[in-house]
Protein backbone atom coordinates (compact mmCIF):
# COMPACT_ATOMS: atom_id res chain seq x y z
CA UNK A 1 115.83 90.52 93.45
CA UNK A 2 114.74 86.98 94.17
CA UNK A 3 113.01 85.89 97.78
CA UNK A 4 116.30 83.57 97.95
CA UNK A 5 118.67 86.41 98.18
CA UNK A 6 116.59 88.87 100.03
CA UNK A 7 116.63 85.92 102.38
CA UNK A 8 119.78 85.69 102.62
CA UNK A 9 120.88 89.65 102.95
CA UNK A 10 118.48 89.74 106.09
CA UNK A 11 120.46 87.40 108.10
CA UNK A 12 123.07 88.89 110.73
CA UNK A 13 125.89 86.74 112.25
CA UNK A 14 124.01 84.11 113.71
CA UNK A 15 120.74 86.05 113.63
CA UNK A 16 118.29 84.04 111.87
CA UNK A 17 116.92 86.42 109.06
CA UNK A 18 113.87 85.99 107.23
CA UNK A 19 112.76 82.47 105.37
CA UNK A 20 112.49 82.03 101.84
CA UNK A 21 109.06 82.03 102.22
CA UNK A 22 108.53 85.28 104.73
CA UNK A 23 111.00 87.22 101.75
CA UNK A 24 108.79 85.91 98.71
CA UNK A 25 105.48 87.27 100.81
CA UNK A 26 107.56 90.59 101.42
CA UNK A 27 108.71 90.65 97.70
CA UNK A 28 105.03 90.16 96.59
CA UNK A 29 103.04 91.70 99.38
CA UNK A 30 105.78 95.04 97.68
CA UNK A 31 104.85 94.62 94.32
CA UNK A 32 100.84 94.64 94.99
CA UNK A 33 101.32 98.05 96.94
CA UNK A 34 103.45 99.21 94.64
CA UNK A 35 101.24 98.56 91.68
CA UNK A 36 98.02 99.98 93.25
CA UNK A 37 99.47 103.22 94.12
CA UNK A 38 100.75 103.68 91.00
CA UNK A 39 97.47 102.91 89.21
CA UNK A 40 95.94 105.43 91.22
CA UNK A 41 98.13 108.07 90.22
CA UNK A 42 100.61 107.96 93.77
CA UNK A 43 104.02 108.49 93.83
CA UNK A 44 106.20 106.38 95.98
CA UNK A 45 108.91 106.83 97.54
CA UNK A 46 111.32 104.51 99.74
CA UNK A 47 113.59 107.20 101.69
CA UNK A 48 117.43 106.35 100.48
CA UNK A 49 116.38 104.08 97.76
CA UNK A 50 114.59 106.27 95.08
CA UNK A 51 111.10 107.27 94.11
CA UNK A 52 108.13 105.59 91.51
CA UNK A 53 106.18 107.92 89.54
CA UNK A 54 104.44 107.28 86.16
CA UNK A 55 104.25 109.07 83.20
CA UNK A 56 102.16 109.47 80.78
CA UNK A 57 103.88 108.97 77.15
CA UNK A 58 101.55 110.25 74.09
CA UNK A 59 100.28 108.71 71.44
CA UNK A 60 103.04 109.23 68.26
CA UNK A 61 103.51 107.94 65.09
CA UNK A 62 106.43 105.41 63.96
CA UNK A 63 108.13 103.16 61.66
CA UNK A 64 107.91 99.72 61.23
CA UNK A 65 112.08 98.79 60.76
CA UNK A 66 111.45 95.95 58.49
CA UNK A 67 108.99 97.45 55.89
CA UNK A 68 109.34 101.38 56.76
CA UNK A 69 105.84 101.43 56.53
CA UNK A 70 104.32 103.94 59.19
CA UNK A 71 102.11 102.71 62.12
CA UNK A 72 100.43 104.38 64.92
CA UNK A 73 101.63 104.00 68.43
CA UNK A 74 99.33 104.22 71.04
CA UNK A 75 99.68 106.52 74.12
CA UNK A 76 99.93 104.69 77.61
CA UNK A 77 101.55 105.36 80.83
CA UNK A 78 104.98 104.26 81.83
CA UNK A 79 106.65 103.61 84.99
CA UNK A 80 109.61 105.78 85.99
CA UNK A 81 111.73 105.21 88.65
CA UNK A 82 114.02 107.89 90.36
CA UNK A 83 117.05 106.48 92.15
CA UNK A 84 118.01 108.14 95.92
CA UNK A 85 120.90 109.78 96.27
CA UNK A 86 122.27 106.81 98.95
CA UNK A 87 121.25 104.36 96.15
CA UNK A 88 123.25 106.15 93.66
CA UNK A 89 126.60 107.06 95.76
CA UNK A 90 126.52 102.96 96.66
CA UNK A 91 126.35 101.92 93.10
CA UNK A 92 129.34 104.91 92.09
């Protein structure tokens, strides 16, 4: 979602809703919270929206397509995201 639109979704009737700017600070000020409790291992969860976990994905061997030759992937975490079941009856 971009700070435009998020701008634009806050604002009720003639309520004023958040500036560009204000959603772009929310949008960020989100991500860097987001991204630090993840790196510390935290779930996080947004009640009605869904959850953030990570996972950790081994290290496995595979194929490169173009020459078949095999190559050596390494392990890493990944970030998995759990939708809420009010999330999920909105988008059904």
């Amino acid at each position: 979602m971009d700070a435009e639109r998020l701008a634009r979704e806050t604002q009720h009737g003639r309520e004023r809703g958040l500036s560009k700017a204000d959603a772009k600070r929310a949008i960020e000020g989100f991500t860097v919270a987001t991204t630090k409790a993840l790196k510390m291992g935290d779930r996080l969860s947004l009640a009605g929206f869904g959850s953030f976990s990570i996972s950790k994905r081994s290290a496995r061997t595979g194929r490169n397509p173009r020459t078949g030759k095999e190559i050596q992937i390494a392990a890493k975490n990944v970030v998995k995201f759990k939708a809420g079941a009010e999330l999920s009856k909105a988008v059904n």
